[in-house]
N, C-alpha and C. Protein backbone atom coordinates (compact mmCIF):
# COMPACT_ATOMS: atom_id res chain seq x y z
N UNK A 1 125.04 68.10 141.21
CA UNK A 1 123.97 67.55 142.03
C UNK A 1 124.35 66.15 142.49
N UNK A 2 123.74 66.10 143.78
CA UNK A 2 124.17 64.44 144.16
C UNK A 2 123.87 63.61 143.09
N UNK A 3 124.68 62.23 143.52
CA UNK A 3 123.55 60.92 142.49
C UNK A 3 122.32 60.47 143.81
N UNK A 4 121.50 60.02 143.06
CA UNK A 4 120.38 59.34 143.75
C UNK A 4 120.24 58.48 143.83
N UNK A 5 119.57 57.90 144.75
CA UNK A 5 119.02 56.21 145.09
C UNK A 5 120.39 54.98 144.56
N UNK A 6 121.46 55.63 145.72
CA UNK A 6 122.68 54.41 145.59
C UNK A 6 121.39 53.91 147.09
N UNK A 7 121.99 52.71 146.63
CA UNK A 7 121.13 52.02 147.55
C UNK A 7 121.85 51.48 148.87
N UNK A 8 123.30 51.58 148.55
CA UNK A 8 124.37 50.81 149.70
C UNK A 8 125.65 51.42 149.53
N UNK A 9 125.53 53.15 150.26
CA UNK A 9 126.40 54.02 149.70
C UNK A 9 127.66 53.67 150.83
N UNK A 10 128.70 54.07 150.24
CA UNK A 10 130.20 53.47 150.68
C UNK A 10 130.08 54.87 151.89
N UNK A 11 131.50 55.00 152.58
CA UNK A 11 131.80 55.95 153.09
C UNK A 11 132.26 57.12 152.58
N UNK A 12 132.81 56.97 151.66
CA UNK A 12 133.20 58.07 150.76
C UNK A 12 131.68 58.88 150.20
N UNK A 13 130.71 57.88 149.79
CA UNK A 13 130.04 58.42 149.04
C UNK A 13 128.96 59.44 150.34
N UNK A 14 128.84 58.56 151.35
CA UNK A 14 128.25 59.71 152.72
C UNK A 14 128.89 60.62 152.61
N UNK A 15 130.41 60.97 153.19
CA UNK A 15 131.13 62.17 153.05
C UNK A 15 131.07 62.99 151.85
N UNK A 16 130.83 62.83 150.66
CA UNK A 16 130.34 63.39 149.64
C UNK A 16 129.21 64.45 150.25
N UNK A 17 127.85 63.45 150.16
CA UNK A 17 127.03 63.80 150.70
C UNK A 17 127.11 65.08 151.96
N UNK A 18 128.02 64.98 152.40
CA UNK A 18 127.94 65.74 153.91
C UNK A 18 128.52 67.14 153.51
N UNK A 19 129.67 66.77 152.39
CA UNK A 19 129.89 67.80 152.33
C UNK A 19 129.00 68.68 151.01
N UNK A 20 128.16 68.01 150.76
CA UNK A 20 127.62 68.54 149.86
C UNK A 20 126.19 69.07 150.54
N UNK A 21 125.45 69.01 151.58
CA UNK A 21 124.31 68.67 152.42
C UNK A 21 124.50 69.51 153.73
N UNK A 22 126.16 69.75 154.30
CA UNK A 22 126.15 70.03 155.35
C UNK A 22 125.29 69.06 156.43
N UNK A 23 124.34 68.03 156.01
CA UNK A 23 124.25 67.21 157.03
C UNK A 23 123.45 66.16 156.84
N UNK A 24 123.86 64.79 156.84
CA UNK A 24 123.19 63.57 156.54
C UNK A 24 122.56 62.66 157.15
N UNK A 25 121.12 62.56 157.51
CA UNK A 25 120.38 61.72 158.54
C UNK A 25 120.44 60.30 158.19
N UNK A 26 120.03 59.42 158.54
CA UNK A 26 120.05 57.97 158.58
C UNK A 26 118.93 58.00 158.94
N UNK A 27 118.01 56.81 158.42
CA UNK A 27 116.48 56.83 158.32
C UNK A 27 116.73 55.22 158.74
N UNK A 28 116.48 54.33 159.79
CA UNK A 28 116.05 53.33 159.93
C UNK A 28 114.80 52.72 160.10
N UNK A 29 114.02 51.98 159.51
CA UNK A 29 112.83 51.73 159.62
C UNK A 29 112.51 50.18 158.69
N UNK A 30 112.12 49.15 159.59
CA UNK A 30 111.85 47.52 159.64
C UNK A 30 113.15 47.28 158.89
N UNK A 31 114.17 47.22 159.72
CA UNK A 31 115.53 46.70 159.28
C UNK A 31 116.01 47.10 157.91
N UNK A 32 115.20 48.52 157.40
CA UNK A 32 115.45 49.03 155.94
C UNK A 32 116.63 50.48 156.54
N UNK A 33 117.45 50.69 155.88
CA UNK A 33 118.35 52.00 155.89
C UNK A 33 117.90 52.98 154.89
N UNK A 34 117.66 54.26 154.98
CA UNK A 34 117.21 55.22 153.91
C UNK A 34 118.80 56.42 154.62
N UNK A 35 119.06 57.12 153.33
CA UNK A 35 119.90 58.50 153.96
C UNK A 35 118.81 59.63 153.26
N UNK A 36 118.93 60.69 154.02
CA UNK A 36 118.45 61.87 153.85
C UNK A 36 119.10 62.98 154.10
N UNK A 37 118.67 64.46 153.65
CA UNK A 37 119.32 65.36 153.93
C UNK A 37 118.06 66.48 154.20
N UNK A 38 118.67 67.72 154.75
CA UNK A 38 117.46 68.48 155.48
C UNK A 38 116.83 69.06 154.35
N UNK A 39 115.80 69.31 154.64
CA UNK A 39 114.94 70.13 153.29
C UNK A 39 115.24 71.55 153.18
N UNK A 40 115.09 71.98 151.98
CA UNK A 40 115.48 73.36 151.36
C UNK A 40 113.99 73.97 151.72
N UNK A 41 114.29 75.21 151.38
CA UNK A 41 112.79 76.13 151.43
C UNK A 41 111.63 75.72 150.30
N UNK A 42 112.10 75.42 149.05
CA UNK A 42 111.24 74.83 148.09
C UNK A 42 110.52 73.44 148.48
N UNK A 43 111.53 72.61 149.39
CA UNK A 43 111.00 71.40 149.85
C UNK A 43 109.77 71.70 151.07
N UNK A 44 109.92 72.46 151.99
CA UNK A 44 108.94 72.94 153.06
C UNK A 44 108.32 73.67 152.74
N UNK A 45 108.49 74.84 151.65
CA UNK A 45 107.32 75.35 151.02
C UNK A 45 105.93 74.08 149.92
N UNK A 46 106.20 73.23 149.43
CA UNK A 46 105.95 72.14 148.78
C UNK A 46 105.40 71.74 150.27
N UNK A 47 106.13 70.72 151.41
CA UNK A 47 105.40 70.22 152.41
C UNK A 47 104.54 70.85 153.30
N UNK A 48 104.57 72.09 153.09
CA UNK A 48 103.65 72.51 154.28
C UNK A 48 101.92 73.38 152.98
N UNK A 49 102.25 73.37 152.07
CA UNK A 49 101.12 73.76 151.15
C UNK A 49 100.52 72.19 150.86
N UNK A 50 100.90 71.13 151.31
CA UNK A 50 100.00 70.04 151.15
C UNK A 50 99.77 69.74 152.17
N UNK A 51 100.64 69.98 153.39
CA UNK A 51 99.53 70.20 154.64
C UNK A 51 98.57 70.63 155.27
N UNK A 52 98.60 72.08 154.94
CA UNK A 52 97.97 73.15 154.64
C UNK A 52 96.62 72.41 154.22
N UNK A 53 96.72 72.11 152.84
CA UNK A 53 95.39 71.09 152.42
C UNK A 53 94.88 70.10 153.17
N UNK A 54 95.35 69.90 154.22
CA UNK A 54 94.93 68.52 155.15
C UNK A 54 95.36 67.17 154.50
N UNK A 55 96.86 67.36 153.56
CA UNK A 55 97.03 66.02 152.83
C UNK A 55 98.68 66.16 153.73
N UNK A 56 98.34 65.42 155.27
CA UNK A 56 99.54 65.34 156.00
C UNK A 56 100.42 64.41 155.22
N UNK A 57 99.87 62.96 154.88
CA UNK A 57 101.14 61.82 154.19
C UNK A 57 101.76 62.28 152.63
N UNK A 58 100.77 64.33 152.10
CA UNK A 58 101.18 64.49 151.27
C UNK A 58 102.57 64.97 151.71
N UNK A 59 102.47 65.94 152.48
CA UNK A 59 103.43 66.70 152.88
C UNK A 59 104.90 65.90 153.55
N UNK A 60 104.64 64.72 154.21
CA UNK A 60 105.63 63.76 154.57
C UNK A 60 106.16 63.18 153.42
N UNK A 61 105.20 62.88 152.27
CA UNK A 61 106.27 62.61 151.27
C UNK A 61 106.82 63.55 150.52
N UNK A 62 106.45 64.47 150.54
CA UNK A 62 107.31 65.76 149.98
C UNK A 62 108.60 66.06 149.90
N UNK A 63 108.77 65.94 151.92
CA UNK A 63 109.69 65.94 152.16
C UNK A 63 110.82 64.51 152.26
N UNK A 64 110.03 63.34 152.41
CA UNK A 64 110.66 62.10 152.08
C UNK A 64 111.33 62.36 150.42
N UNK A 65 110.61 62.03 149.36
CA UNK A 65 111.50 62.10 148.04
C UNK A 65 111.89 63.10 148.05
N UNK A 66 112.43 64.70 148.35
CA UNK A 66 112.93 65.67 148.31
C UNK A 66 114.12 65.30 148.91
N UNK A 67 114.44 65.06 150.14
CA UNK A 67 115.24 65.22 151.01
C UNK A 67 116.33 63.67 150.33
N UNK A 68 115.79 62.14 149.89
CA UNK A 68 115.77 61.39 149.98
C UNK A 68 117.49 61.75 149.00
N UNK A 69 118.30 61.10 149.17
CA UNK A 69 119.84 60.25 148.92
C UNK A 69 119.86 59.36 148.57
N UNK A 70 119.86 58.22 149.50
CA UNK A 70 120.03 57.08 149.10
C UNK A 70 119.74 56.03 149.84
N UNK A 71 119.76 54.86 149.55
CA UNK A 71 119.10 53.71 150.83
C UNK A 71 118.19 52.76 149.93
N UNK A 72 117.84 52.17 150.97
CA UNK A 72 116.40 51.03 150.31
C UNK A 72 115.01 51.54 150.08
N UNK A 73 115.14 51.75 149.06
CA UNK A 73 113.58 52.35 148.08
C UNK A 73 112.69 51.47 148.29
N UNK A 74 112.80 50.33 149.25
CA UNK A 74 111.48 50.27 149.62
C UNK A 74 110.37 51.08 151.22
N UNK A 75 110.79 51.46 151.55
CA UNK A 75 111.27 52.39 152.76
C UNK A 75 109.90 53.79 151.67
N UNK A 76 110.30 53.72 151.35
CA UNK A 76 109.07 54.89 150.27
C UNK A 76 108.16 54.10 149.57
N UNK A 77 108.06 52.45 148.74
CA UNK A 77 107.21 51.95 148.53
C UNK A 77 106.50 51.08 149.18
N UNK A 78 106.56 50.62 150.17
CA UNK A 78 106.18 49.81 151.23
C UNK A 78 105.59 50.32 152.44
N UNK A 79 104.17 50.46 152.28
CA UNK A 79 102.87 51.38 152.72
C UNK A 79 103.76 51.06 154.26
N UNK A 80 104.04 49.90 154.90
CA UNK A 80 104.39 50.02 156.94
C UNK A 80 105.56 50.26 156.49
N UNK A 81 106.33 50.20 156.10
CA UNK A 81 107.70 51.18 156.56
C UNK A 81 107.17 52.71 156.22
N UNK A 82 106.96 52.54 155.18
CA UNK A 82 106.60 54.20 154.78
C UNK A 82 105.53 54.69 156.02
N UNK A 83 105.09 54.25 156.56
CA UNK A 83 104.03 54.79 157.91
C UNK A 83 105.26 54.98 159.30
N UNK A 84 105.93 54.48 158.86
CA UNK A 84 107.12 54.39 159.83
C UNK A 84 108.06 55.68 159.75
N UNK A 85 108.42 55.91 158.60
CA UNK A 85 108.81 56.94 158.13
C UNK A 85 108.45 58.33 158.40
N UNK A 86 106.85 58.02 158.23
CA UNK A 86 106.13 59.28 158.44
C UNK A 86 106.69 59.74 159.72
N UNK A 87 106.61 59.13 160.24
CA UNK A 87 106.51 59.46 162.19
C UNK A 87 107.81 59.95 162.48
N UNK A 88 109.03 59.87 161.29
CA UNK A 88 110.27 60.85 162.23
C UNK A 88 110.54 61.67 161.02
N UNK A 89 109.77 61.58 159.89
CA UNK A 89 110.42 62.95 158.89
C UNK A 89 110.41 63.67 159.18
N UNK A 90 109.13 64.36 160.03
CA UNK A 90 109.58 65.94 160.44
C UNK A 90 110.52 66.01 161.07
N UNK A 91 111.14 65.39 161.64
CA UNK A 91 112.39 65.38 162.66
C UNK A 91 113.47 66.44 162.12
N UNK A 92 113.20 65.98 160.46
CA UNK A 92 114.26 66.97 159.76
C UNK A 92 114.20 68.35 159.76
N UNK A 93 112.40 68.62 159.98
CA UNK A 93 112.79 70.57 159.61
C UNK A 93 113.23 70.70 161.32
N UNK A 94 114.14 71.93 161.09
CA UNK A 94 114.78 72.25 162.15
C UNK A 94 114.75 73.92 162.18
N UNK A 95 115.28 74.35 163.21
CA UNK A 95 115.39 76.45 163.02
C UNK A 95 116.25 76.35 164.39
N UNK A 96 116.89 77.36 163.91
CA UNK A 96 117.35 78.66 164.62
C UNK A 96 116.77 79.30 165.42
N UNK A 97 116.95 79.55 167.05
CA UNK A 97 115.93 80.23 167.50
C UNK A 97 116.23 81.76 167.24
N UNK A 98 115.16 81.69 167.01
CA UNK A 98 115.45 83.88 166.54
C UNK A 98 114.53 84.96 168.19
N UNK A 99 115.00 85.69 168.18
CA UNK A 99 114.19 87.26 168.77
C UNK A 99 113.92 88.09 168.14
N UNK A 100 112.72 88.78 168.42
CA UNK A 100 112.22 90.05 167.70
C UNK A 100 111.86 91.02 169.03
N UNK A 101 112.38 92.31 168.73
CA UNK A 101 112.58 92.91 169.84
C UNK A 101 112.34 94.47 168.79
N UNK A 102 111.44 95.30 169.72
CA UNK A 102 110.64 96.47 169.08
C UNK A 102 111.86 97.28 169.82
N UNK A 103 112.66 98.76 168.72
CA UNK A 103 113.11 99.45 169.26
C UNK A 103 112.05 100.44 169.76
C-alpha cells in the first residue's frame, strides 16, 4: 500500500504513486498542494451513499481522504481551502463511455 500524508513528495515518490494509481491528480487550493488518486468502487460507493443522504460535503470528503496521497493536510483541515476542494473533487470520478444496444 502507498505511504500517506508525505507532505512534500519527491519525484520518485509521484512516480511510485503513478505507477501504483495508474494516475495522480494535483489538488491546488490557497497556495496549498494536495496529490490524489482516482477513487475505487468502495470509495464512490461510500461517496455517493452519503450523498444519497443529502450529506454532499459528506460525500466530498469521502472521496477527499480516500483518494488523498499526499500534500498539505491542511487543505482537509482548513474549513476555505477545504470548500475549495469541494468544488473540483468530483473532477476525479470519471467513466468510460459505454452502449447498450438490444439484439
Amino acid at each position: 500500500m502507498a505511504e500517506k500524508n508525505i507532505s512534500n513528495p519527491s519525484e520518485a515518490q509521484i512516480n511510485k504513486w503513478k505507477k501504483e494509481h495508474n494516475e495522480v491528480h494535483v489538488l491546488k487550493v490557497g497556495g496549498k498542494i494536495g496529490y490524489l488518486h482516482n477513487p475505487d468502487r468502495a470509495t464512490l460507493s461510500l461517496a455517493m451513499m452519503r450523498i444519497a443522504k443529502n450529506d454532499i460535503l459528506g460525500g466530498c470528503t469521502a472521496i477527499l481522504e480516500n483518494c488523498w496521497l499526499g500534500g498539505d493536510e491542511e487543505i482537509k483541515t482548513n474549513d476555505k481551502l477545504f470548500m475549495g476542494a469541494v468544488g473540483v473533487v468530483g473532477e476525479l470520478i470519471t467513466a468510460e463511455t459505454a452502449t447498450l444496444e438490444k439484439l
